[in-house]
PDB file of N, CA and C in Angstrom:
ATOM      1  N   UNK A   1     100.522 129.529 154.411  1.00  0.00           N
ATOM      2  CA  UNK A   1      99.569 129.956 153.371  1.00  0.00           C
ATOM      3  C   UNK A   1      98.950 131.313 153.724  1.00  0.00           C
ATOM      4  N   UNK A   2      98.534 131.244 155.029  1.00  0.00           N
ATOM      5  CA  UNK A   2      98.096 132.690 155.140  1.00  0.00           C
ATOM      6  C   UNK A   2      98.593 133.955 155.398  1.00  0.00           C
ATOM      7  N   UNK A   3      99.910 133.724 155.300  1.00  0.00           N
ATOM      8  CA  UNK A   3     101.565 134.704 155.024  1.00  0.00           C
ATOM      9  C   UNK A   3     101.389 135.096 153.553  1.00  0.00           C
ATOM     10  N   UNK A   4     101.249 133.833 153.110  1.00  0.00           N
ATOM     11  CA  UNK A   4     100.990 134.106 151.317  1.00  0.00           C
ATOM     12  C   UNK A   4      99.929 134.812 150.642  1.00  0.00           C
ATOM     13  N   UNK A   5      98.738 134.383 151.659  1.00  0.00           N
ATOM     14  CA  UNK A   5      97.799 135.252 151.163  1.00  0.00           C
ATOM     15  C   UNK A   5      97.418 136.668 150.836  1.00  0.00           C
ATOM     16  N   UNK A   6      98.249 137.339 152.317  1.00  0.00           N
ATOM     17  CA  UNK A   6      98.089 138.451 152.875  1.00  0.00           C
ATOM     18  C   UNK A   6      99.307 139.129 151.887  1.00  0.00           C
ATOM     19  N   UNK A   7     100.633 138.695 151.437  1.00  0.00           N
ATOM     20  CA  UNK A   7     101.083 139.446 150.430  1.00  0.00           C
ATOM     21  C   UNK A   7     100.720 139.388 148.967  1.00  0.00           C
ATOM     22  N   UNK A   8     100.160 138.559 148.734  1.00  0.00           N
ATOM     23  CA  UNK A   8      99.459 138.890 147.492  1.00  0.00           C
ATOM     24  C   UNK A   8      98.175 139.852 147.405  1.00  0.00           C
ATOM     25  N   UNK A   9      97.884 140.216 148.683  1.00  0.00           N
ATOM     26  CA  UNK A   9      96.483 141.038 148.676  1.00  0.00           C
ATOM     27  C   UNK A   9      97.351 142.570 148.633  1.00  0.00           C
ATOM     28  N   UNK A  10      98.296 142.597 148.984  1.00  0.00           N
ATOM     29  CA  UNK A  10      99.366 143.944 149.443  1.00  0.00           C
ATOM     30  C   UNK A  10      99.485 144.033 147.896  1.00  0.00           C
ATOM     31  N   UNK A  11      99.934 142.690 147.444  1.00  0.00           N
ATOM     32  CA  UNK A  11     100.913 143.259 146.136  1.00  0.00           C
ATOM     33  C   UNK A  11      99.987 143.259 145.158  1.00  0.00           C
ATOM     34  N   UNK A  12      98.762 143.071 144.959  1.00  0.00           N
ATOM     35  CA  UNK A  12      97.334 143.545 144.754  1.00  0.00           C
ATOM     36  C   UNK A  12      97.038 144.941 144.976  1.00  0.00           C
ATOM     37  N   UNK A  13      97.227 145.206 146.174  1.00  0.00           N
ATOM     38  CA  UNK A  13      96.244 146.757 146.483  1.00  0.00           C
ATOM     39  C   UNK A  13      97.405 147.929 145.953  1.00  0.00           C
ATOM     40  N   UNK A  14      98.779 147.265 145.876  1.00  0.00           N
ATOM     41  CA  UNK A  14     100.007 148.069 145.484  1.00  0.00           C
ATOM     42  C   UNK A  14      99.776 148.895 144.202  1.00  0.00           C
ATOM     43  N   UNK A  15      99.763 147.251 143.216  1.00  0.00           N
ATOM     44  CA  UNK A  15      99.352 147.313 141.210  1.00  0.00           C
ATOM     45  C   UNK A  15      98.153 148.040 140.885  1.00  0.00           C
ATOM     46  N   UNK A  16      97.058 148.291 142.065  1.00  0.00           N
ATOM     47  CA  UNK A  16      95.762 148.607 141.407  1.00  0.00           C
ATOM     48  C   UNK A  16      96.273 150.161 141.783  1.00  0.00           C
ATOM     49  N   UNK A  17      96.706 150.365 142.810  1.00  0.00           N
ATOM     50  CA  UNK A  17      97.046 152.124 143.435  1.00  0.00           C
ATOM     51  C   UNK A  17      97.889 152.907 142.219  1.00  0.00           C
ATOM     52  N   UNK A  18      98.976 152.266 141.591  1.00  0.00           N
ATOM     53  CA  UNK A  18     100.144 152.383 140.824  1.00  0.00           C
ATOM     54  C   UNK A  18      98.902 152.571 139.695  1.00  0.00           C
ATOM     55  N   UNK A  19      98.256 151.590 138.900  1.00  0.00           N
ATOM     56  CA  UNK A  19      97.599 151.377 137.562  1.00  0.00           C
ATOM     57  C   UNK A  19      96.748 152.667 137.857  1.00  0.00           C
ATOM     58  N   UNK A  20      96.278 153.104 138.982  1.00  0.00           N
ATOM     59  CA  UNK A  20      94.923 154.183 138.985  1.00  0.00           C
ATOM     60  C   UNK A  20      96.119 155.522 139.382  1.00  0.00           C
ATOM     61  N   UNK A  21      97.043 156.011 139.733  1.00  0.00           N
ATOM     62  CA  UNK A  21      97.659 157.029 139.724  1.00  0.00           C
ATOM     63  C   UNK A  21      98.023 156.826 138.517  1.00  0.00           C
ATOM     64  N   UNK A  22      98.801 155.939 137.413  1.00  0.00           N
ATOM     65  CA  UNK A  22      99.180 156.177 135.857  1.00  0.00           C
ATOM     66  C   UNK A  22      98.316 156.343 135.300  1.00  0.00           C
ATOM     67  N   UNK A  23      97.107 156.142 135.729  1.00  0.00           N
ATOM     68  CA  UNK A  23      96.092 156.445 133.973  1.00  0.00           C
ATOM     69  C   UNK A  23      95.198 157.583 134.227  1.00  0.00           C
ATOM     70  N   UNK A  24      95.686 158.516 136.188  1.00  0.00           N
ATOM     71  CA  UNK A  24      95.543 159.488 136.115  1.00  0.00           C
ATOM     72  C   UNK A  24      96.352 160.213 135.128  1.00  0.00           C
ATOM     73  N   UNK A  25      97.568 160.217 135.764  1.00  0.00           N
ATOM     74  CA  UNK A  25      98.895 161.377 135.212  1.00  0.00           C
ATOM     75  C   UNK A  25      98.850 161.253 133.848  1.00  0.00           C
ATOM     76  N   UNK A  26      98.761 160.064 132.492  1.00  0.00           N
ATOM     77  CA  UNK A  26      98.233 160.054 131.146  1.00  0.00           C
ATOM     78  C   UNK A  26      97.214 160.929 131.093  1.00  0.00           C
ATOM     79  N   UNK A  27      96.177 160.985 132.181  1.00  0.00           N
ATOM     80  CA  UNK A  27      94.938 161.448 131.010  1.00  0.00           C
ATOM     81  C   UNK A  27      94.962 163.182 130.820  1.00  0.00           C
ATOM     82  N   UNK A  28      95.865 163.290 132.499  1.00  0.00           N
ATOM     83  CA  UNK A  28      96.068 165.150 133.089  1.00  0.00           C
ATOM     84  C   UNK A  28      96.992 165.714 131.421  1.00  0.00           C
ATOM     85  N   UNK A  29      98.339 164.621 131.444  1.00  0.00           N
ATOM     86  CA  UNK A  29      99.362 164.877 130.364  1.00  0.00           C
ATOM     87  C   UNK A  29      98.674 164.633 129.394  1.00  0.00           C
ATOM     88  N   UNK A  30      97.313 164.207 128.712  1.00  0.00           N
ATOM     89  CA  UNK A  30      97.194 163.965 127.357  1.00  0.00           C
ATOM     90  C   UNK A  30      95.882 165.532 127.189  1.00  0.00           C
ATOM     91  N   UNK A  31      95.581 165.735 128.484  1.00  0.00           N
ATOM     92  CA  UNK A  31      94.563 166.947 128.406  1.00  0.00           C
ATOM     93  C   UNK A  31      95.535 168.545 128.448  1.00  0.00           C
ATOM     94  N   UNK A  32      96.311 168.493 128.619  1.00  0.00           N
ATOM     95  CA  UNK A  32      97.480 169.337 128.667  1.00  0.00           C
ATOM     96  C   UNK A  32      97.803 169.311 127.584  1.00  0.00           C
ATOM     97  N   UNK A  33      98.489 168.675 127.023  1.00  0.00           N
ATOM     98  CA  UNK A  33      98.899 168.324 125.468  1.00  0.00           C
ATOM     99  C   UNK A  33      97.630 169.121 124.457  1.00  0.00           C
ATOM    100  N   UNK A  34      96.359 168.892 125.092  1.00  0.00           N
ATOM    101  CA  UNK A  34      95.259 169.185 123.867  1.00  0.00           C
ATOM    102  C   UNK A  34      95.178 170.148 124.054  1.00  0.00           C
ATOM    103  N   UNK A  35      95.052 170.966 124.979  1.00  0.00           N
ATOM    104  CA  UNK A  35      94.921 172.668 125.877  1.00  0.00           C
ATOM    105  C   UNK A  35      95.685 173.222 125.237  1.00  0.00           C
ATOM    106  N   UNK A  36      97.493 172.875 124.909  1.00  0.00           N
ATOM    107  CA  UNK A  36      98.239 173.560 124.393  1.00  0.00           C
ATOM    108  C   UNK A  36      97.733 173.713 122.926  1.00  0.00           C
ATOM    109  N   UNK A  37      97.700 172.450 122.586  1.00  0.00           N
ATOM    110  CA  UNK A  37      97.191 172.823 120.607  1.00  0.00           C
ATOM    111  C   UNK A  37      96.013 173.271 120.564  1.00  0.00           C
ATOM    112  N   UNK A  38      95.019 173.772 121.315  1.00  0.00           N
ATOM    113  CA  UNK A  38      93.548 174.541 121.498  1.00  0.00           C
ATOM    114  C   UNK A  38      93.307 173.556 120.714  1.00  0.00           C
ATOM    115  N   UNK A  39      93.220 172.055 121.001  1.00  0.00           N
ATOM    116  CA  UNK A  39      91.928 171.171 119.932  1.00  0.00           C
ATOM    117  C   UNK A  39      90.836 170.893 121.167  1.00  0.00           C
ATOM    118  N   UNK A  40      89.958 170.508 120.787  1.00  0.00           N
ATOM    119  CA  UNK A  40      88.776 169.571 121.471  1.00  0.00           C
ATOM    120  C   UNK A  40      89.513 168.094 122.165  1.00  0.00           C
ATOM    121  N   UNK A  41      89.468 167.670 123.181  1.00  0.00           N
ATOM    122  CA  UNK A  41      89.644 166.456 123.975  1.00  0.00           C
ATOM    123  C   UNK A  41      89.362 165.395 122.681  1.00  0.00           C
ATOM    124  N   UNK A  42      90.152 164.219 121.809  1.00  0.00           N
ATOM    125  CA  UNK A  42      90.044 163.579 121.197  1.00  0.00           C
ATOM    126  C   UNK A  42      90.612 161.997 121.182  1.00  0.00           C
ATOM    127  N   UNK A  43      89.748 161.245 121.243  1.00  0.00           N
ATOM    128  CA  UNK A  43      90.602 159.728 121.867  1.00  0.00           C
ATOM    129  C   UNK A  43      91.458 159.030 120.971  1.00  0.00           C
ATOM    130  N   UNK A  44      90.868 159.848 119.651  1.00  0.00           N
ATOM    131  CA  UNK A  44      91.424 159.120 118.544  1.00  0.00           C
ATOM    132  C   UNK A  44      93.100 159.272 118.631  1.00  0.00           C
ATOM    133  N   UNK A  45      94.040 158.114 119.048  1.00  0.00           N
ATOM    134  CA  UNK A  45      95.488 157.826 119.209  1.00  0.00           C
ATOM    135  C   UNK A  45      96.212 159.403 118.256  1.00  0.00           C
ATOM    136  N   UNK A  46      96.709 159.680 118.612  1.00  0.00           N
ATOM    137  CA  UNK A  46      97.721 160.908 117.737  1.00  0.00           C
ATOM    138  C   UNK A  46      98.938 159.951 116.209  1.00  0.00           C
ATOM    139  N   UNK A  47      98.814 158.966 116.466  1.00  0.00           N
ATOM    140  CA  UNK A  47      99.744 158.073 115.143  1.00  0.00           C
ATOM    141  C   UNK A  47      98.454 158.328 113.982  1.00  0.00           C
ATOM    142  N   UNK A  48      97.728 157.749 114.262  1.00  0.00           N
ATOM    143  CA  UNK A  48      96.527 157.583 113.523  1.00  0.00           C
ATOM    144  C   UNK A  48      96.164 159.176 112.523  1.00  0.00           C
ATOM    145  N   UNK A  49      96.530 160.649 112.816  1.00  0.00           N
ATOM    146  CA  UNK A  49      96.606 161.769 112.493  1.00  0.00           C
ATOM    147  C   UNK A  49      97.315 162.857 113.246  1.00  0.00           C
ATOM    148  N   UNK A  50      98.400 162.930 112.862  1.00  0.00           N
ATOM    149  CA  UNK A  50      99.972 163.662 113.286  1.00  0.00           C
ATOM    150  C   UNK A  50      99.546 165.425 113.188  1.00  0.00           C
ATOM    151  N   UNK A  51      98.733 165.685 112.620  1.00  0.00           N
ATOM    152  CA  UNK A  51      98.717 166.916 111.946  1.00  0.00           C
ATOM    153  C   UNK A  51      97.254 167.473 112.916  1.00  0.00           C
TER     154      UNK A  51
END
């Protein structure tokens, strides 16, 4: 059990490292994206108004 424990805490600290570097690199690539079209930083999804 405490073999088991200790890789689920790994494969824990793995998913949270992975989840917090991706929703860096989204937010760098979605602020890049806005820089290029000179808009204002906007959360509102891009489907929602294409134009």
């Amino acid at each position: 059990m405490a073999n088991l424990s200790i890789l689920l805490r790994r494969i824990f600290k793995i998913l949270f490292i992975v989840m917090i570097t991706g929703l860096m690199l989204a937010w760098l690539f979605l602020y890049q994206q806005n820089k290029l079209h000179g808009k204002k930083f906007n959360p509102i999804p891009v489907t929602v108004n294409p134009l």
